[in-house]
Protein backbone atom coordinates (compact mmCIF):
# COMPACT_ATOMS: atom_id res chain seq x y z
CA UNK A 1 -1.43 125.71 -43.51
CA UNK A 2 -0.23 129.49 -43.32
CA UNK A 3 1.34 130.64 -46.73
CA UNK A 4 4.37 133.29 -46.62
CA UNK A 5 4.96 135.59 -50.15
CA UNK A 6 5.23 132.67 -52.96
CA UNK A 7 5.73 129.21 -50.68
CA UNK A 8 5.22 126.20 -52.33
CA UNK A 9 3.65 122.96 -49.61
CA UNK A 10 7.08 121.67 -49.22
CA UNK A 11 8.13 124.80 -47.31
CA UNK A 12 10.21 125.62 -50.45
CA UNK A 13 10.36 129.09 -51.69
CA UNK A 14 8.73 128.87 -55.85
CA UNK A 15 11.58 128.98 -58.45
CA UNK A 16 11.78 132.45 -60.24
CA UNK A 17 11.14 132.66 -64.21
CA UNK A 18 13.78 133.56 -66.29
CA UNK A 19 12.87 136.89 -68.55
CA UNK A 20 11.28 135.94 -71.92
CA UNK A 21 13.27 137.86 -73.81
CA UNK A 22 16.45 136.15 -73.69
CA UNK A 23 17.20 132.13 -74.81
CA UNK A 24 19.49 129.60 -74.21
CA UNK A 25 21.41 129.96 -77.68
CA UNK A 26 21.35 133.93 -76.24
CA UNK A 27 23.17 133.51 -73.00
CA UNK A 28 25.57 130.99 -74.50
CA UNK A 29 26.54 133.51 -77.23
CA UNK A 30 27.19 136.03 -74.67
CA UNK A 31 29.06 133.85 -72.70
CA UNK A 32 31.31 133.17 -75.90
CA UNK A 33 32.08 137.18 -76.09
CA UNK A 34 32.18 137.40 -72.54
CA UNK A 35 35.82 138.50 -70.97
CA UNK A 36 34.72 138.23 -67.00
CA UNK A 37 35.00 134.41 -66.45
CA UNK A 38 32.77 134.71 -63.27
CA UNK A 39 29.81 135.88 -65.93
CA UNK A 40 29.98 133.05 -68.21
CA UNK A 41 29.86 130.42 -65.71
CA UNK A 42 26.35 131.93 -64.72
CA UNK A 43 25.53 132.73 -68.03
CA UNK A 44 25.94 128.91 -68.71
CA UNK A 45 24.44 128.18 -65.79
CA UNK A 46 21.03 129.87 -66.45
CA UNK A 47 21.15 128.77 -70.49
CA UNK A 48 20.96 125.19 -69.17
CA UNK A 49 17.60 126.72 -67.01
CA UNK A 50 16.67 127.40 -69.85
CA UNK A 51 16.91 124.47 -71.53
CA UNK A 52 14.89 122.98 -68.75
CA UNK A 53 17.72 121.79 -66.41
CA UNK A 54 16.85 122.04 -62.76
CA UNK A 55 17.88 124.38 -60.46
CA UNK A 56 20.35 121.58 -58.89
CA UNK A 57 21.99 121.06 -61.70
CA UNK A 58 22.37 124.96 -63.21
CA UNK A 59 24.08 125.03 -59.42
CA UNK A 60 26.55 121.99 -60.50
CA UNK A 61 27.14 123.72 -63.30
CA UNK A 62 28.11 127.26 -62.03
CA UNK A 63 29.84 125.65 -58.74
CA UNK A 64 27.24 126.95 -56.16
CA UNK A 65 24.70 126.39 -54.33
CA UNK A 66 20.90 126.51 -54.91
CA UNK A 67 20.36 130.11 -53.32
CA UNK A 68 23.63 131.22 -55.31
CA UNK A 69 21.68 129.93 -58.43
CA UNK A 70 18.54 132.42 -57.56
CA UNK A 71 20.58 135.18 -56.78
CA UNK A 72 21.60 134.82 -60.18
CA UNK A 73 18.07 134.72 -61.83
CA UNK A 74 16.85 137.72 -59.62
CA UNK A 75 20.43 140.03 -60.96
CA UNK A 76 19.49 138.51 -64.39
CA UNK A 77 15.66 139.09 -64.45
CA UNK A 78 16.34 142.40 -63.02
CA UNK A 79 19.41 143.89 -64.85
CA UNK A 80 19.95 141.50 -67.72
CA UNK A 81 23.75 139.87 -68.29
CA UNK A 82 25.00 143.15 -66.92
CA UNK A 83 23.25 142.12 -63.71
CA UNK A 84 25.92 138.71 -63.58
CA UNK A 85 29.09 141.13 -63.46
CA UNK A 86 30.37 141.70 -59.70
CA UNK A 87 30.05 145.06 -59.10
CA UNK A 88 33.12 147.03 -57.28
CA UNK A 89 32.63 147.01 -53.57
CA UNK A 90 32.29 150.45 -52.00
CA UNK A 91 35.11 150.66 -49.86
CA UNK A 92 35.06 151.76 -46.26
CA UNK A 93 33.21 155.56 -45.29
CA UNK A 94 35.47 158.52 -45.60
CA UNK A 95 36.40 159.59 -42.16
CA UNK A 96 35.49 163.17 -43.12
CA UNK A 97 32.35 164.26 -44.79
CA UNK A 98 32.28 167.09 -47.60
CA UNK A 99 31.99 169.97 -45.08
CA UNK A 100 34.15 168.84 -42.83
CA UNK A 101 37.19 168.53 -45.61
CA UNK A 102 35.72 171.75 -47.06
CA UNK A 103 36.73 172.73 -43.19
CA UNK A 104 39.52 171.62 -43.52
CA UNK A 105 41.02 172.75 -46.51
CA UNK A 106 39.75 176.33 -45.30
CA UNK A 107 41.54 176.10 -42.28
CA UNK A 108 45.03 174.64 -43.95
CA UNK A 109 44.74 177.52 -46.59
CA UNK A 110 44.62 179.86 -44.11
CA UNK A 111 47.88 178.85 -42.34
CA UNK A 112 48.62 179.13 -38.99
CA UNK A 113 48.94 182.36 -36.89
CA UNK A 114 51.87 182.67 -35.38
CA UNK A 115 50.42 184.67 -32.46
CA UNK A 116 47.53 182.91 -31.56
CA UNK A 117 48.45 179.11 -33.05
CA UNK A 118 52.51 179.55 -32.09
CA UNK A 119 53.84 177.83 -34.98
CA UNK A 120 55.02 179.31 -38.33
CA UNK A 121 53.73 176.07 -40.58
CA UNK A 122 51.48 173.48 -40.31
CA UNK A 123 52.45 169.92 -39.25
CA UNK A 124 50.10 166.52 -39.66
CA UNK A 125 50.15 166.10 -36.34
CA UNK A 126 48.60 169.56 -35.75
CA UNK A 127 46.26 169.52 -38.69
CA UNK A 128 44.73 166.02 -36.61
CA UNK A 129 44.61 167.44 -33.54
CA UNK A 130 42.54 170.19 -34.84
CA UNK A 131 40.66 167.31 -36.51
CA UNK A 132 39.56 166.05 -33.31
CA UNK A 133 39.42 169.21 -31.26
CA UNK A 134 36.83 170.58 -34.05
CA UNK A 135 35.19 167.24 -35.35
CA UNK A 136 35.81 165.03 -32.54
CA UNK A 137 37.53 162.53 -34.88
CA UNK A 138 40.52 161.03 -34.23
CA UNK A 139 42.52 160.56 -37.77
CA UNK A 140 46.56 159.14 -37.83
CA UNK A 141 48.78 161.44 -39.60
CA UNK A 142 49.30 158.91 -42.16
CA UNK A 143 45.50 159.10 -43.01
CA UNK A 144 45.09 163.06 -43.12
CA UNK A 145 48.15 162.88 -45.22
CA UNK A 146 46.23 160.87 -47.72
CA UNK A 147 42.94 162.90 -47.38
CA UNK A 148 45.46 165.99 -47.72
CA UNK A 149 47.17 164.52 -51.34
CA UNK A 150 43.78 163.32 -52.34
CA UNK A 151 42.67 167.05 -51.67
CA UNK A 152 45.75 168.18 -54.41
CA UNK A 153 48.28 169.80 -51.49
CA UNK A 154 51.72 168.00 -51.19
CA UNK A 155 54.05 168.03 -48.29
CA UNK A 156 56.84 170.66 -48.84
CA UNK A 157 59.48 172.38 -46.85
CA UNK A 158 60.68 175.98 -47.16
CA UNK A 159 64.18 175.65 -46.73
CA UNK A 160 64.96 177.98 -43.87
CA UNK A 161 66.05 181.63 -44.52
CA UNK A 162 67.13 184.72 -42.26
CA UNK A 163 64.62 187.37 -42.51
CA UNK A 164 68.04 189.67 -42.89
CA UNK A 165 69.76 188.11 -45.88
CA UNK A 166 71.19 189.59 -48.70
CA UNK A 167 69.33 188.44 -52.00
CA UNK A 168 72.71 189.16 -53.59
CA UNK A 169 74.66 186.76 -51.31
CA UNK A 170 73.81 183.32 -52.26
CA UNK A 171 74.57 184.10 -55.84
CA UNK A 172 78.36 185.35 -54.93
CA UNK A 173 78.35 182.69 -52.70
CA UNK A 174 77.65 179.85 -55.89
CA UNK A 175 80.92 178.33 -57.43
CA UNK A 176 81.33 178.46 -61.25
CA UNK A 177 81.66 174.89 -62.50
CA UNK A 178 83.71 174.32 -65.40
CA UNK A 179 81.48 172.74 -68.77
CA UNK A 180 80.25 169.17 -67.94
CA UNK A 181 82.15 168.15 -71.60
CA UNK A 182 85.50 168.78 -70.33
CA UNK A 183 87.86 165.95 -68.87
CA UNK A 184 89.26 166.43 -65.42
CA UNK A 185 93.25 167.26 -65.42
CA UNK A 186 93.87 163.64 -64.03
CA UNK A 187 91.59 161.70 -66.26
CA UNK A 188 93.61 163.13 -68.98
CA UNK A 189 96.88 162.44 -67.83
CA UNK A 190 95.81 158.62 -67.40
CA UNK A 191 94.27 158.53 -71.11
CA UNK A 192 97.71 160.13 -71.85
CA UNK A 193 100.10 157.23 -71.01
């Protein structure tokens, strides 16, 4: 009969040992201190191991199947009872890579050109068409306004001024407001009756 890596007769792959240098009484005391619940249950699952329960019933015990259970001995064996904490998934690719946002941000502190570009700001919807003209990557405006925030620029709006305006004018133009403190003429005439 051909043998494959560590195959017992039975076709069944041979059980991994547990590291020496941790015990039963060990793994249930960290499993006491332990705050992630997901780590004690294997942590009591591979203390029974070691108390010579099989494989079968350390799976009972943590809820899982066999393969589960050896999973669990390789993470131990390997990283210890740090190795039994889930680890934070990655999360999806960014769309852009680090040049291509360092692009980006080049291009969006440079502002547009009103003779050559035809506008006198940038919009999201231009920013991701340039995006895919330059990149070929097609990005929702929604999306490059997160990549944009994540970046540290915020969406604002100028409001609009003539290029001819008096500096002076706005400030004539502004009413003066009498103190915050004092009562309206009306209000006091009903607190008066």
């Amino acid at each position: 009969m051909l043998r494959r890596g560590k195959r017992q007769e039975g076709g069944m792959s041979a059980a991994l040992r547990l590291r020496e240098d941790y015990g039963a009484r060990d793994l249930r005391a960290l499993a006491r201190a332990s705050r992630d619940a997901d780590q004690t249950r294997r942590l009591l699952a591979l203390a029974a191991i070691y108390e010579g329960a099989s494989r079968g019933a350390a799976a009972e015990i943590g809820g899982v199947q066999r393969q589960t259970v050896r999973d669990w001995v390789a993470a131990f064996n390997a990283h210890g009872p740090a190795g039994l904490i889930d680890g934070k998934a990655p999360g999806p690719r960014p769309l852009l890579g680090p040049e291509q946002r360092a692009a980006l941000q080049r291009v969006v502190e440079a502002g547009p050109d009103p003779a050559v570009d035809g506008l006198v700001r940038w919009r999201l919807i231009d920013r991701a068409q340039w995006v895919f003209a330059e990149f070929g990557i097609a990005v929702s405006k929604q999306t490059l306004s997160r990549m944009l925030r994540r970046m540290g620029y915020r969406k604002l709006s100028a409001r609009p001024r003539h290029h001819a305006q008096d500096p002076a004018a706005p400030a004539a133009f502004k009413k003066a407001l009498p103190p915050a403190w004092q009562r309206s003429p009306g209000a006091m005439r009903q607190a008066g009756r």
